[in-house]
N, C-alpha and C. Protein backbone atom coordinates (compact mmCIF):
# COMPACT_ATOMS: atom_id res chain seq x y z
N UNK A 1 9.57 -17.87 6.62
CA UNK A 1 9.10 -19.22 6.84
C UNK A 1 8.81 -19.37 8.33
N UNK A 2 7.76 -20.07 8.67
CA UNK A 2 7.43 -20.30 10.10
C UNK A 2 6.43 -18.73 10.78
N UNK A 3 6.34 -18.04 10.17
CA UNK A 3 5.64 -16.67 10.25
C UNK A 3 4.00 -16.88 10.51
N UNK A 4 3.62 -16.54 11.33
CA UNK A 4 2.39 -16.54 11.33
C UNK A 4 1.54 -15.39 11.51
N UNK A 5 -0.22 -15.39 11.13
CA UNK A 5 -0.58 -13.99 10.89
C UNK A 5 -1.23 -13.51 11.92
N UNK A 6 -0.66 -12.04 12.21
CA UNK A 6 -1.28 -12.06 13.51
C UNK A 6 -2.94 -11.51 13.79
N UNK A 7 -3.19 -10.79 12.57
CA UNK A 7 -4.54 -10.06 12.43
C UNK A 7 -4.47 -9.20 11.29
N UNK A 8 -5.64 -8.43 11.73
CA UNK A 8 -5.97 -7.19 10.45
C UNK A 8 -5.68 -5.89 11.54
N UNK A 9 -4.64 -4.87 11.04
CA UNK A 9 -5.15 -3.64 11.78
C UNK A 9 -5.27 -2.64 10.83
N UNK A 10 -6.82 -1.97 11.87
CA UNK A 10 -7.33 -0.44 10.92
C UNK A 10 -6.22 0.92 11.59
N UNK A 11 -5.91 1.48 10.30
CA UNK A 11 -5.27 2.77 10.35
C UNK A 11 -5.84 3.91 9.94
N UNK A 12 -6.18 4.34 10.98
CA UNK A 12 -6.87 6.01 10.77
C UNK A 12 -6.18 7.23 10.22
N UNK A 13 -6.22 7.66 9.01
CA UNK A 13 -4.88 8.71 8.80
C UNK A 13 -5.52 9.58 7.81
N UNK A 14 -5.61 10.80 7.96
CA UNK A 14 -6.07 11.98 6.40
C UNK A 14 -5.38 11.28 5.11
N UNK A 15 -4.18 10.92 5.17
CA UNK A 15 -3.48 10.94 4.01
C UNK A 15 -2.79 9.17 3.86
N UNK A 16 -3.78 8.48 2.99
CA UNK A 16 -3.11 7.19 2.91
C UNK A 16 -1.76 6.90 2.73
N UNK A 17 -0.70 7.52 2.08
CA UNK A 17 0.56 7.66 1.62
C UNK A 17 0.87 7.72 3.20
N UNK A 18 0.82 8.27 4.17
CA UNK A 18 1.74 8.85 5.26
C UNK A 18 1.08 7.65 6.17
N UNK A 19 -0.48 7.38 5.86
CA UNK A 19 -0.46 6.61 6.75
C UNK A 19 0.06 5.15 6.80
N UNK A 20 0.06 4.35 5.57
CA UNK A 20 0.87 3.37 5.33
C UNK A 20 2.38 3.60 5.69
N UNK A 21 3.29 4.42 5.58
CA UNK A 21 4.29 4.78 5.76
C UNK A 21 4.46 4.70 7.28
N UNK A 22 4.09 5.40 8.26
CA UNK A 22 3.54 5.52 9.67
C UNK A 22 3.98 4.13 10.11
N UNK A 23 2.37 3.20 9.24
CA UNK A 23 2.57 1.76 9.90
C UNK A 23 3.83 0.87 9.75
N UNK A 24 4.33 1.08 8.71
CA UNK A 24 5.19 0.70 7.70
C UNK A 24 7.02 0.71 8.91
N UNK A 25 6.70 1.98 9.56
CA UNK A 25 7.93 2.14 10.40
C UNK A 25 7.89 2.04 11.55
N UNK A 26 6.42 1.98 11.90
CA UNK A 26 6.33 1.33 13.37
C UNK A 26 6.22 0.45 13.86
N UNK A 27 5.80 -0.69 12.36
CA UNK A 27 6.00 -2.24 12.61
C UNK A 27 6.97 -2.70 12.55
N UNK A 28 8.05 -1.80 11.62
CA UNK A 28 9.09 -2.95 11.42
C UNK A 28 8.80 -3.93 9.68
N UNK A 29 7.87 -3.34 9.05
CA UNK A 29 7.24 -4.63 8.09
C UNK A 29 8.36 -4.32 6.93
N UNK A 30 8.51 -5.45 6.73
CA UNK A 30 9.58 -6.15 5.67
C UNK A 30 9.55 -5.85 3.83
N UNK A 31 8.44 -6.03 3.92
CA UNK A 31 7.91 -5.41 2.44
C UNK A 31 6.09 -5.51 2.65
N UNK A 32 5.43 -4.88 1.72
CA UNK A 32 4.18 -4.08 1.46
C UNK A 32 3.62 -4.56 0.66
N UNK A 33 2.61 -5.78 0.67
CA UNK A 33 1.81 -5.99 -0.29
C UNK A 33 0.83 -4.86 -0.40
N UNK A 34 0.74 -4.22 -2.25
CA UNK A 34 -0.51 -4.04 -2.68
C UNK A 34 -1.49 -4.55 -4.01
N UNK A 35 -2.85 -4.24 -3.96
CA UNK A 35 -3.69 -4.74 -5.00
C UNK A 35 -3.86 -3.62 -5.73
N UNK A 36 -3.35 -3.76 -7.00
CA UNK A 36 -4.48 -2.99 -8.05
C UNK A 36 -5.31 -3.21 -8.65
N UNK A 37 -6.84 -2.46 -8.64
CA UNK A 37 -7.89 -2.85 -9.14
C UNK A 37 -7.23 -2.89 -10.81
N UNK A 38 -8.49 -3.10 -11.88
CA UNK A 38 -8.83 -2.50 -13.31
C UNK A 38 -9.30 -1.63 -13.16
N UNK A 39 -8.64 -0.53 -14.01
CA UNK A 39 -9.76 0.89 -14.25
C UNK A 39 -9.84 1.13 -15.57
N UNK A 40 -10.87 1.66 -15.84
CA UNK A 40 -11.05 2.05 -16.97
C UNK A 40 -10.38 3.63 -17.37
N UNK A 41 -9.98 3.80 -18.67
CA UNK A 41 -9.68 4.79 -18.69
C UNK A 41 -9.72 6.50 -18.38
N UNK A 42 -11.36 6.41 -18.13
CA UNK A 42 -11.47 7.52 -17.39
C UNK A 42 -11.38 7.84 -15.85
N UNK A 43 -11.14 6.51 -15.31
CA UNK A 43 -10.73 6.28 -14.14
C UNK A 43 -8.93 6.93 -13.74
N UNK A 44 -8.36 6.23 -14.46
CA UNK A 44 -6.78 6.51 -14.37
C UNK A 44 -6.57 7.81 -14.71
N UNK A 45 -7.37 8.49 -16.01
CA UNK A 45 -7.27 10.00 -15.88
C UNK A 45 -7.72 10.65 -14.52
N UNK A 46 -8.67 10.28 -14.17
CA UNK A 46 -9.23 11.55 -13.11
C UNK A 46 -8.80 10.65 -11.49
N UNK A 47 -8.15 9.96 -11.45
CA UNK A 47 -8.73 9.24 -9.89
C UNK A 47 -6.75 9.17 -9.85
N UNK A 48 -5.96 9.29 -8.89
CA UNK A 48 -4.99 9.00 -8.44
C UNK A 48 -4.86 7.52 -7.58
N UNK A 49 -3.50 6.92 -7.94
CA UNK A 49 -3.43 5.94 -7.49
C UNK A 49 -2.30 5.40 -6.14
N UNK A 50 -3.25 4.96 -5.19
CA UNK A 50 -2.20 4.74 -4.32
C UNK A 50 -0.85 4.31 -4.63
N UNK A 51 -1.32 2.97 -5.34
CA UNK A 51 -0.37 1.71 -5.56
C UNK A 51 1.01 2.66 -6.28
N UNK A 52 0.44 3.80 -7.46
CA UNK A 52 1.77 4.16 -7.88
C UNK A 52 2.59 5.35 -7.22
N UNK A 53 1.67 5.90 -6.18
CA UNK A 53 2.18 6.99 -5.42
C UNK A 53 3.33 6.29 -4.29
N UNK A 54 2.83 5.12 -3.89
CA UNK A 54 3.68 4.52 -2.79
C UNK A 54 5.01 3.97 -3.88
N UNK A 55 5.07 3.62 -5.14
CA UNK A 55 6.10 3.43 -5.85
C UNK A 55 7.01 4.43 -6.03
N UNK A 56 6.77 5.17 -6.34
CA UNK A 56 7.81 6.57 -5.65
C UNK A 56 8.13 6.92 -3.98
N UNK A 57 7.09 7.02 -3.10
CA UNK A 57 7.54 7.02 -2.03
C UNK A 57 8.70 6.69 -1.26
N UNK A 58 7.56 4.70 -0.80
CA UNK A 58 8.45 4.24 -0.05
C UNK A 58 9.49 3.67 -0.12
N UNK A 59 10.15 3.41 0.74
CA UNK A 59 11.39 2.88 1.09
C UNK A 59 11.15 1.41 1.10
N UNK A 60 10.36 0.83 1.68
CA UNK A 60 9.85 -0.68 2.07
C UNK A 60 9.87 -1.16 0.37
N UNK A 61 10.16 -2.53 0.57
CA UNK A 61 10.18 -3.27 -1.11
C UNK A 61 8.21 -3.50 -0.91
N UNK A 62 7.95 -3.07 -2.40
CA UNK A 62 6.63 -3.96 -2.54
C UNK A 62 6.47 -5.14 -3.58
N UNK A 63 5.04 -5.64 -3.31
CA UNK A 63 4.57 -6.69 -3.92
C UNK A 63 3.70 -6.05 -4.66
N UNK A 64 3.43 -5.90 -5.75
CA UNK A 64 2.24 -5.77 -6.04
C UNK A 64 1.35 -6.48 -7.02
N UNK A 65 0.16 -6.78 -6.75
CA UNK A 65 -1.04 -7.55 -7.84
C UNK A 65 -1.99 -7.04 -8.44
N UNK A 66 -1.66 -7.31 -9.56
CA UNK A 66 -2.43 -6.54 -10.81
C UNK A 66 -3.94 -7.18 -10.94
N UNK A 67 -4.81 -6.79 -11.17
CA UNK A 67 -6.26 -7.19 -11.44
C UNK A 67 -6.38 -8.02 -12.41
């Protein structure tokens, strides 16, 4: 409460998993909102997903929103 936003920052990283993580411990951030699109089923077969890779990962609590 009383929090205000301070901006958008871009993170440059090969590997989204490490790079969210990275930011994740150098901010200090509290918990991790993410979005999941809809995919269609041949999507979820062939395409990997952040949203559930960081569910195993991290440590940080997330939010996440479903499409």
């Amino acid at each position: 409460v009383g929090q205000t936003f301070d901006g958008i920052s871009i993170v440059y990283q090969d590997d989204v998993i490490s790079g969210l993580d990275d930011y994740v411990k150098t901010h200090k951030i509290d918990i991790l909102a993410l979005f999941i699109p809809a995919r269609r089923l041949w999507e979820r077969l062939f395409h990997s997903s952040v949203s559930q890779r960081m569910v195993y990962h991290s440590t940080t609590p997330l939010l996440i929103f479903h499409e």
